[in-house]
Protein backbone atom coordinates (compact mmCIF):
# COMPACT_ATOMS: atom_id res chain seq x y z
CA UNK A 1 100.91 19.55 100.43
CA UNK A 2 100.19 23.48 99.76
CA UNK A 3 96.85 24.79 100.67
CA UNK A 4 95.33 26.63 98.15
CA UNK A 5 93.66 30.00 98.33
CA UNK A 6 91.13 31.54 95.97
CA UNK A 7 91.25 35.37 95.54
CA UNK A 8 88.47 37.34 94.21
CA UNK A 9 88.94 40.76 93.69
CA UNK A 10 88.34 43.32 90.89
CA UNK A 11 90.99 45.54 91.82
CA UNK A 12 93.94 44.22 90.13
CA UNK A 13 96.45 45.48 92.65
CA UNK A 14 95.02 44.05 95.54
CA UNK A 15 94.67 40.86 94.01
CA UNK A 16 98.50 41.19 93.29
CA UNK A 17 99.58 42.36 96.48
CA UNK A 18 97.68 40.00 98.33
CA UNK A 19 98.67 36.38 96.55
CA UNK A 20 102.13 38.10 96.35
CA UNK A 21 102.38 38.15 100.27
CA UNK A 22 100.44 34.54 100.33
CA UNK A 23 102.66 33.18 98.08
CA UNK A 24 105.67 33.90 100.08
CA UNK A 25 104.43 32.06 102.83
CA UNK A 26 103.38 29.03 100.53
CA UNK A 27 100.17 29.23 99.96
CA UNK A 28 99.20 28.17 96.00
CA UNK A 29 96.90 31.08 95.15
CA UNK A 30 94.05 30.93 92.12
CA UNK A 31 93.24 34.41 91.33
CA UNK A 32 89.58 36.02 89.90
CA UNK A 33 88.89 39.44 89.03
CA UNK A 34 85.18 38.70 89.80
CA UNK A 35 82.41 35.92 90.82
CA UNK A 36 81.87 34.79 87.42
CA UNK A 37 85.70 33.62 87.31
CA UNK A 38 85.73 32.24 90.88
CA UNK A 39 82.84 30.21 90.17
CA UNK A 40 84.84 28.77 86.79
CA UNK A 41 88.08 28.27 88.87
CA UNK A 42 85.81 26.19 91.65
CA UNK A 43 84.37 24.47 89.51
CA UNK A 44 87.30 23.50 88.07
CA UNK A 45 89.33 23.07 90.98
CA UNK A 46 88.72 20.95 93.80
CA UNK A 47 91.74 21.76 96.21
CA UNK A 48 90.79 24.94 97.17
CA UNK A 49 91.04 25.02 101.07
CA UNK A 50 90.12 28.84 101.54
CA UNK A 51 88.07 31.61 99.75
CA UNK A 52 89.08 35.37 100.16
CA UNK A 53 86.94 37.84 98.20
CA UNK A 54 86.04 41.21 98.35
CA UNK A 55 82.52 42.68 98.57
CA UNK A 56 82.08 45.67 96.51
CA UNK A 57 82.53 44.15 93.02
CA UNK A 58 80.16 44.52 90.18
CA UNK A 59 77.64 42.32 88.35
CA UNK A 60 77.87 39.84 91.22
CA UNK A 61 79.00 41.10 95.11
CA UNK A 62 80.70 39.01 97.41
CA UNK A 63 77.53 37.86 99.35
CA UNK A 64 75.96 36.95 96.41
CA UNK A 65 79.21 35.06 95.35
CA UNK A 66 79.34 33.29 99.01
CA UNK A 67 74.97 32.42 98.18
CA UNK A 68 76.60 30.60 94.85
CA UNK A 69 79.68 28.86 96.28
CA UNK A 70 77.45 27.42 99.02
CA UNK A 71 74.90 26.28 96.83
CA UNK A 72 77.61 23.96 95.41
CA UNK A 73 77.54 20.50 96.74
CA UNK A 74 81.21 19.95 97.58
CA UNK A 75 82.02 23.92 98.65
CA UNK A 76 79.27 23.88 101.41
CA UNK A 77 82.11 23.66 104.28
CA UNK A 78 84.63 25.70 102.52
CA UNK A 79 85.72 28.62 104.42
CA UNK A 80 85.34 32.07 103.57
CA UNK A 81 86.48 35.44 104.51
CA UNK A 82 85.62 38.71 102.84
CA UNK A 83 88.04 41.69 102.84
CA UNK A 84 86.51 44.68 102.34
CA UNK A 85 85.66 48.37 103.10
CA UNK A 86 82.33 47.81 103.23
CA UNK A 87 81.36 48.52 106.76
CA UNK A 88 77.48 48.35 107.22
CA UNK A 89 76.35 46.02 110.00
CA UNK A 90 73.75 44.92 108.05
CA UNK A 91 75.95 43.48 105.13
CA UNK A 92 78.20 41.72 107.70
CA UNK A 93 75.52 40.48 109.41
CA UNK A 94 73.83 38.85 105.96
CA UNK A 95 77.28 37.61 105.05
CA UNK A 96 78.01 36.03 108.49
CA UNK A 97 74.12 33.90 107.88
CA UNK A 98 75.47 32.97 104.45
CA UNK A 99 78.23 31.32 105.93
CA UNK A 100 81.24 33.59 105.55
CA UNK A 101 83.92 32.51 108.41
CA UNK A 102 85.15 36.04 109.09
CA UNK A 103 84.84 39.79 107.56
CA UNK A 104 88.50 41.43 107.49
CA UNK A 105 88.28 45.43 106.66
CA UNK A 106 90.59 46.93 104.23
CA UNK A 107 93.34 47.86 104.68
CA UNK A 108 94.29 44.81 106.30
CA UNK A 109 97.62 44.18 107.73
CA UNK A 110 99.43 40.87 106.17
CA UNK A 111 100.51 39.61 109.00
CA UNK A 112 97.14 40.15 110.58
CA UNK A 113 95.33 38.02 107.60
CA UNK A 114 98.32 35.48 108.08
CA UNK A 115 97.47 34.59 111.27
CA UNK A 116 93.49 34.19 110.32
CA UNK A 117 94.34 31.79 107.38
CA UNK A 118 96.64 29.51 109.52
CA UNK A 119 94.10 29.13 112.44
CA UNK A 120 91.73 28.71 110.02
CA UNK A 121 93.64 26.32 107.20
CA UNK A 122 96.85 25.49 108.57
């Protein structure tokens, strides 16, 4: 069966490069121009296996998307990586106690964030 990743992004062309590349290794993508629509799509959606959002996005970041996802019964063990150009130690350090599997800095190289997804979902 095809693992599923969610994108969350509100820069269309990164969220359309990025399940482009996924998708041509296999992966069933769900794309979400912001938290609001992630949360939907979740909610909706019980096979995701993996969460990839940015951080700099507005009315709702990416930690305090990660705060809402884990606040959700069945999406307390889901992983999550943020990919971002956000660089403060601070930030990383917040998102890393809110659970967040692994902070990947834009621009990221595909076959970089390949090799994180399939140690981390197969």
């Amino acid at each position: 069966m095809k693992k599923s990743i969610l994108l969350v992004d509100d820069f269309e062309n990164t969220l359309f490069v990025t399940a482009f590349t996924l998708e041509r290794f296999g992966y069933n993508i769900f794309k979400a121009e912001s938290g609001k629509k992630a949360l939907e799509i979740l909610k909706s959606n019980k096979d995701i296996d993996l969460i990839i959002t940015d951080y700099n996005m507005p009315e709702m970041n990416g930690l305090q998307f990660v705060e809402k996802v884990k606040t959700l019964t069945q999406n307390r063990s889901l992983p999550i990586f943020i990919l971002s150009t956000e660089a403060k130690e601070e930030i990383k350090k917040a998102a890393n106690n809110a659970g967040v599997t692994l902070w990947i800095k834009k621009p990221f190289k595909s076959d970089q964030l390949l090799e994180y997804i399939k140690k981390t979902i197969g």
